[in-house]
N, C-alpha and C. Protein backbone atom coordinates (compact mmCIF):
# COMPACT_ATOMS: atom_id res chain seq x y z
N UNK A 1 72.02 -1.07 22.36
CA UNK A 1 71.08 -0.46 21.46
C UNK A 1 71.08 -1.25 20.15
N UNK A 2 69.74 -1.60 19.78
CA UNK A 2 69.88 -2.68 18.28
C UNK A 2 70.13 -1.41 17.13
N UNK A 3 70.01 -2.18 16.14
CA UNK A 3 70.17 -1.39 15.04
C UNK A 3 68.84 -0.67 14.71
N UNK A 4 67.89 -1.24 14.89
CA UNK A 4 66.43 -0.23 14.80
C UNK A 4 66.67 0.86 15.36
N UNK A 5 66.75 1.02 16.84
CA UNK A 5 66.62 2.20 17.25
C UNK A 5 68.06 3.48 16.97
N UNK A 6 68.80 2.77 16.11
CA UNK A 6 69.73 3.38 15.12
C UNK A 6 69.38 4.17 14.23
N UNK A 7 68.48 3.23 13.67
CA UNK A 7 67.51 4.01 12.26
C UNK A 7 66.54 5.13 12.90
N UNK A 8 65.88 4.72 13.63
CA UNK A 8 64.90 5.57 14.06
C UNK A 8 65.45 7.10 14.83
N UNK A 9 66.16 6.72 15.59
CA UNK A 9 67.23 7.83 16.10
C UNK A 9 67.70 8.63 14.73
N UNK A 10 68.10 8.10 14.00
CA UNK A 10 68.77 8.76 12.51
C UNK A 10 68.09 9.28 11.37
N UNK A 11 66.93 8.57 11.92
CA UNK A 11 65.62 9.52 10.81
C UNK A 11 64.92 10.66 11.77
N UNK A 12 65.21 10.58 13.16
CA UNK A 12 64.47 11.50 13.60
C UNK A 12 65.31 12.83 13.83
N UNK A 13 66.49 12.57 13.55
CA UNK A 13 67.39 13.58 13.48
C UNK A 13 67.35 13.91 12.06
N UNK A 14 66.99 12.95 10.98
CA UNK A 14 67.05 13.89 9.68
C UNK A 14 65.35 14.82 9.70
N UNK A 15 64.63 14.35 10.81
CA UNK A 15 63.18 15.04 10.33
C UNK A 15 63.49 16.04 11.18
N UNK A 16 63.91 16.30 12.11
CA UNK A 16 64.30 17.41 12.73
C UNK A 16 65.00 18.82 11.88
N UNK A 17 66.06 17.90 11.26
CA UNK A 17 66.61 19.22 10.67
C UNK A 17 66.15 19.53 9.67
N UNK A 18 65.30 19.03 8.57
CA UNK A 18 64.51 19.36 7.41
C UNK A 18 62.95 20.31 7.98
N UNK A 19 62.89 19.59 8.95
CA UNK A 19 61.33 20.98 9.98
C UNK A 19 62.48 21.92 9.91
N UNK A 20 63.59 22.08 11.16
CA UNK A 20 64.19 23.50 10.99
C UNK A 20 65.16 23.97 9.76
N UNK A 21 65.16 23.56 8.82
CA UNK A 21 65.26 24.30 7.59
C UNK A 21 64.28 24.82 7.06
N UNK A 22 62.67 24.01 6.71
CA UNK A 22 61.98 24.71 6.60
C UNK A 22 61.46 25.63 7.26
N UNK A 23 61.20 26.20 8.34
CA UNK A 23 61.06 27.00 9.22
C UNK A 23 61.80 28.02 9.12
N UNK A 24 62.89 27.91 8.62
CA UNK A 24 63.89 28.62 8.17
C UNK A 24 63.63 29.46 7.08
N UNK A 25 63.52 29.00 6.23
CA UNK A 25 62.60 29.24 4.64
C UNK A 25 62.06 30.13 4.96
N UNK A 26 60.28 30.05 5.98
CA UNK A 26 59.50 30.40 6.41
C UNK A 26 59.98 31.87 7.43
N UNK A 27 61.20 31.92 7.86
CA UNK A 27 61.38 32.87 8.44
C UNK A 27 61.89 33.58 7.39
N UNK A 28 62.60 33.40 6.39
CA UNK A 28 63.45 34.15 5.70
C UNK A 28 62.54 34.41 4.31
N UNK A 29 61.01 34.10 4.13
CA UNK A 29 59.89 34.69 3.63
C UNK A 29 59.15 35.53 4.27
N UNK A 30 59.33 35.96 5.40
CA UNK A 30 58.35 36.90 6.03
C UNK A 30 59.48 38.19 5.97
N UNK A 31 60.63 37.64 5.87
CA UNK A 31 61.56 39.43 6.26
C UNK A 31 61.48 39.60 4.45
N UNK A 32 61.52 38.53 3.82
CA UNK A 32 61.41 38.91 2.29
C UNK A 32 60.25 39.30 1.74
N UNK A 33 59.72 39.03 1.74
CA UNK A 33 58.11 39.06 0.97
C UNK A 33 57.54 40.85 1.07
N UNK A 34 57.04 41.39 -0.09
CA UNK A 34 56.88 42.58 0.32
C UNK A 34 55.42 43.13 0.85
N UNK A 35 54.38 42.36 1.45
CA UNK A 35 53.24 42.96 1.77
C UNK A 35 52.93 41.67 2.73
N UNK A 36 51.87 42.39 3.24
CA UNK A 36 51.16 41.59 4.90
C UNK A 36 50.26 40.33 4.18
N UNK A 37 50.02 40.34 3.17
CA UNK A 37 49.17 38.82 2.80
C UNK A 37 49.91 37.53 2.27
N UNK A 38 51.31 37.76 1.50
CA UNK A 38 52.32 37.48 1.26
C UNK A 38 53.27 36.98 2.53
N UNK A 39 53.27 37.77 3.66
CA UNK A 39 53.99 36.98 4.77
C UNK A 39 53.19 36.54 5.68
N UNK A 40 51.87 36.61 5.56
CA UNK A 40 51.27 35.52 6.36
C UNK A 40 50.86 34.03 6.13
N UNK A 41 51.47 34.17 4.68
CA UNK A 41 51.63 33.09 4.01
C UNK A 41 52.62 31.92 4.61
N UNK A 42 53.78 33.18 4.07
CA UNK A 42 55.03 32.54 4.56
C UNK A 42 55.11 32.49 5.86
N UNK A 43 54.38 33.20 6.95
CA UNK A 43 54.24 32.89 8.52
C UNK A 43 53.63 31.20 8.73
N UNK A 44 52.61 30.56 8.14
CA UNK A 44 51.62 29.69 8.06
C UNK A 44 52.21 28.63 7.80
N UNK A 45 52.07 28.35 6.45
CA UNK A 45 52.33 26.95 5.90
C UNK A 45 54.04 26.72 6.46
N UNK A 46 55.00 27.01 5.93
CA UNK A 46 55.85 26.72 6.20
C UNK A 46 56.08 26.35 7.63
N UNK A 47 55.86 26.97 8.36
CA UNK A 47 56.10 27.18 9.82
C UNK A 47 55.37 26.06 10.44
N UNK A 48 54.04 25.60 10.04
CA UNK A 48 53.41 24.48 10.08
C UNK A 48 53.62 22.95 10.34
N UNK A 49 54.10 23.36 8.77
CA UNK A 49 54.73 22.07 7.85
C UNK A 49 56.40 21.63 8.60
N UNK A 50 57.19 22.73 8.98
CA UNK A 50 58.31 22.62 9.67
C UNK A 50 58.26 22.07 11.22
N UNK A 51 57.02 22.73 11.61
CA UNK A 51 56.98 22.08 12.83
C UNK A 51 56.30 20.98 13.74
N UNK A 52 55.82 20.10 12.29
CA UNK A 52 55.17 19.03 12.32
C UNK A 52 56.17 18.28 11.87
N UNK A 53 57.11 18.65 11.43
CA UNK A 53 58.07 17.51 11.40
C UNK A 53 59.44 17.15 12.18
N UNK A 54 59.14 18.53 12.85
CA UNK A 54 60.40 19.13 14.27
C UNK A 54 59.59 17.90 15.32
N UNK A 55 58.35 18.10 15.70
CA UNK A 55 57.65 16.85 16.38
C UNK A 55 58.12 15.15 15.92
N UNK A 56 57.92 15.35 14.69
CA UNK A 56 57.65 13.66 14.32
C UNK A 56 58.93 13.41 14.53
N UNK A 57 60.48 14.00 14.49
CA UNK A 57 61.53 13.77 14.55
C UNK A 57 61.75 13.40 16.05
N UNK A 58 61.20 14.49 16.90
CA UNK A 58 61.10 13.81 18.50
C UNK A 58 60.53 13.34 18.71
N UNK A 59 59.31 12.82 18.46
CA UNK A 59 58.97 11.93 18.85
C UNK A 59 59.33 10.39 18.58
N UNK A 60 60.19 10.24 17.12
CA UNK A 60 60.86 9.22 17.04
C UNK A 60 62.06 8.83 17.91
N UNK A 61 62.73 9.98 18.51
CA UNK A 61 63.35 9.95 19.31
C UNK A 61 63.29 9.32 20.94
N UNK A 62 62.06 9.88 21.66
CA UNK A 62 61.66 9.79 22.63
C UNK A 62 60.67 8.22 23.02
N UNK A 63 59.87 7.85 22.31
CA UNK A 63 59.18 6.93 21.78
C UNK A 63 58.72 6.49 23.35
N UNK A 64 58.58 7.94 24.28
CA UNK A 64 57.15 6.99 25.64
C UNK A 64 56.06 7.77 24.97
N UNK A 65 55.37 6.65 25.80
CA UNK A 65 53.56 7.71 25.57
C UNK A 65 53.49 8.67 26.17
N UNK A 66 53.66 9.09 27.02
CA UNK A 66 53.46 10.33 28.15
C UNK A 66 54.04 11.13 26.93
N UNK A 67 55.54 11.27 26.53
CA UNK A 67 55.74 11.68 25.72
C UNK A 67 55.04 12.11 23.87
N UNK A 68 54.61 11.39 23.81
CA UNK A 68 54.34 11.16 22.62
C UNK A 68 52.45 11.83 22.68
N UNK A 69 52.35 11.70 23.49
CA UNK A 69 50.97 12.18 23.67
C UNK A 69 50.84 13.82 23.91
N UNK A 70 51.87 14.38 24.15
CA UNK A 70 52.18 15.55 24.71
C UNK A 70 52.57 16.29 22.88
N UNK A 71 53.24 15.32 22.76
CA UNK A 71 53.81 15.95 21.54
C UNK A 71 52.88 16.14 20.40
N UNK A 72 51.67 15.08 20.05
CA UNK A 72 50.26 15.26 19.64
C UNK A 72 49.81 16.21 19.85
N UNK A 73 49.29 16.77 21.16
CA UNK A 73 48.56 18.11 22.15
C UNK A 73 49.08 19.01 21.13
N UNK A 74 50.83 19.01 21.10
CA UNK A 74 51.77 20.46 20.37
C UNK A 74 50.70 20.91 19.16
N UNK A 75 51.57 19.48 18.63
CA UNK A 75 50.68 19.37 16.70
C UNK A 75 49.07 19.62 16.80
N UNK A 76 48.52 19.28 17.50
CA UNK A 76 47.49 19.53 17.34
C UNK A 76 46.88 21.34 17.32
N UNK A 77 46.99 21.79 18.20
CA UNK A 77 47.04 23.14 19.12
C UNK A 77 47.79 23.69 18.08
N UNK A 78 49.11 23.22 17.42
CA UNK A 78 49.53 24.65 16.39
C UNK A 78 49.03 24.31 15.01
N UNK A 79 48.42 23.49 14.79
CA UNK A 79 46.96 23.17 13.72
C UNK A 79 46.13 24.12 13.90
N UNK A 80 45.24 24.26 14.98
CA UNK A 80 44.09 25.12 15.20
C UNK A 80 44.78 26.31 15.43
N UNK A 81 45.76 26.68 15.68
CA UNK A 81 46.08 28.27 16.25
C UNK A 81 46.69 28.83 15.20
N UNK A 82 47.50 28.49 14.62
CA UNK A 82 48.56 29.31 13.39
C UNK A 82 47.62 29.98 12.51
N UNK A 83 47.12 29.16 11.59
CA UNK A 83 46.50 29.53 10.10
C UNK A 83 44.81 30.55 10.99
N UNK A 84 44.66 29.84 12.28
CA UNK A 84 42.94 31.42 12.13
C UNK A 84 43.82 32.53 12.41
N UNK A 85 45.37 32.32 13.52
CA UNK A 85 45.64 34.03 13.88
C UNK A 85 46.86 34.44 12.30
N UNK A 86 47.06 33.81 11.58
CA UNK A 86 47.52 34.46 9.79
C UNK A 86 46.29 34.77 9.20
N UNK A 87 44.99 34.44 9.67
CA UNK A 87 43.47 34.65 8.63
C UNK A 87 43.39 36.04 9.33
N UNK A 88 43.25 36.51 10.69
CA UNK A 88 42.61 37.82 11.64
C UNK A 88 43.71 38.31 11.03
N UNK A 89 44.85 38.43 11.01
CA UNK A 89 46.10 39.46 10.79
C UNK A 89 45.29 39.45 9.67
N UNK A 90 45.76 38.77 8.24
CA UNK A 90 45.36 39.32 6.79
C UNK A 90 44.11 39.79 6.87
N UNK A 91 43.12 39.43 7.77
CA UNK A 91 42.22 40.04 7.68
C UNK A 91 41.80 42.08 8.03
N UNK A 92 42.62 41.83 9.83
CA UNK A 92 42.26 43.02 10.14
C UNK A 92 43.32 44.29 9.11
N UNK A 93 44.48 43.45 8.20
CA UNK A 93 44.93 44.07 7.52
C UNK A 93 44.51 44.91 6.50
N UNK A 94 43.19 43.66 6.18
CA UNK A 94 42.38 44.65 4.26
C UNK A 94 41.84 45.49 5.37
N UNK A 95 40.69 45.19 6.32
CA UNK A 95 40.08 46.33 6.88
C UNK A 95 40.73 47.69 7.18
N UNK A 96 41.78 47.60 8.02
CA UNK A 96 42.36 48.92 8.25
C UNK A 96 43.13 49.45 6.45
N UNK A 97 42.88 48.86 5.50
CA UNK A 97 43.31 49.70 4.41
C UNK A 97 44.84 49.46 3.78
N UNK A 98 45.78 48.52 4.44
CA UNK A 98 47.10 48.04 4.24
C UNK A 98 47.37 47.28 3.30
N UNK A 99 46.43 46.38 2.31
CA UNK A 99 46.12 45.87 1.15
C UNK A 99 46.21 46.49 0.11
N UNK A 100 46.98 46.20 -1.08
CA UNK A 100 47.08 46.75 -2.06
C UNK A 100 46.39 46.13 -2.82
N UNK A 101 44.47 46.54 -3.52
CA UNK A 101 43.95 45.53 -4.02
C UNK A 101 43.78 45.64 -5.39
N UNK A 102 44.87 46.05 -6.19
CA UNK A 102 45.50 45.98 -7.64
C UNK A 102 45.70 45.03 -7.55
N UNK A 103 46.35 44.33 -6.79
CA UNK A 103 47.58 43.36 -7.00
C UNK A 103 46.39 41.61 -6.66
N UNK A 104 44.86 41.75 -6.32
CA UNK A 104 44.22 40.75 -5.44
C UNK A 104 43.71 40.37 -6.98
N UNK A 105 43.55 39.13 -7.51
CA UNK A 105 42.66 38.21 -8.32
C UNK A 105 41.37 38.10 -7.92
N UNK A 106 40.92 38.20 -6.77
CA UNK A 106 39.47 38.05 -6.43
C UNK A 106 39.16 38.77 -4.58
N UNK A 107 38.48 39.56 -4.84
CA UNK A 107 38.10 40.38 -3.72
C UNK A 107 36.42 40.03 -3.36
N UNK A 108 36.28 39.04 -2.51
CA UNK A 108 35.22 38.45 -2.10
C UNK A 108 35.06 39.52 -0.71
N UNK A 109 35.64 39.46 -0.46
CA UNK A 109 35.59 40.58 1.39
C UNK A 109 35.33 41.70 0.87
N UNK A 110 35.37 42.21 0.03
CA UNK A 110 34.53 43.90 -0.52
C UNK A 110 33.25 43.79 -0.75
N UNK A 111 32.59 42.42 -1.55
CA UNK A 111 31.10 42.35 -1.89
C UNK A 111 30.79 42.22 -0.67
N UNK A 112 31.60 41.38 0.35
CA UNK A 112 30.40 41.85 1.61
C UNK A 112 30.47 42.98 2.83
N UNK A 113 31.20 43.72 2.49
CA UNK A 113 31.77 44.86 3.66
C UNK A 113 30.73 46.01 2.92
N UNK A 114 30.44 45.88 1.92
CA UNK A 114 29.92 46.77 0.89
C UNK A 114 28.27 46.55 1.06
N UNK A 115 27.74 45.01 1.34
CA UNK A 115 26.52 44.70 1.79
C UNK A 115 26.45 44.99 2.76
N UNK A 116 27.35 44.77 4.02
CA UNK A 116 27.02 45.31 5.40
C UNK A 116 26.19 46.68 5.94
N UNK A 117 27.06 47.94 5.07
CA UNK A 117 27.09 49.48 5.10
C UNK A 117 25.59 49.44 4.34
């Protein structure tokens, strides 16, 4: 084994464990955080951001295409899926009334729930 695939092996083990720390974060903001718009926050980005780099770490690891193409598909697919099903949760949340909207800076979803009726 040369020394490259030393480095690369050794950075993909440091991107590994910095995704699951953040992820970590991200878990330990959703049991913290005290309302449903607040932990879908912390459900989202973090969890995201952690597991786009849980990938890039294996895939530095693994380095076939078959592989590596698979591992794209992941990243890709939890791109499009995470942040719309944290938008429907916060969403079907204001609807059913679970929103505390003292606490909202700008309530755009009332001017139009209000046009609908």
């Amino acid at each position: 084994m040369t020394i490259w695939f030393q480095i690369l092996d050794t950075a993909g083990a440091a991107l590994v464990f910095i995704g699951a720390a953040i992820c970590l974060l991200g878990v330990i903001g959703m049991l913290r955080l005290p309302d449903v718009l607040s932990r879908s926050h912390a459900a989202t980005k973090p969890q995201t951001l952690g597991m786009l780099l849980v990938l890039a770490g294996v895939a530095l690891r693994l380095r076939s295409g078959m592989d590596l193409a698979t591992l794209a598909l992941i990243g890709f697919f939890q791109l499009m899926t995470g942040p719309v099903a944290a938008h429907l949760v916060a969403r079907s949340a204001y609807r059913t009334g679970q929103i505390d909207h003292g606490e909202l800076l700008f309530d755009e979803l009332d001017e139009q729930l209000t046009e609908e009726n």
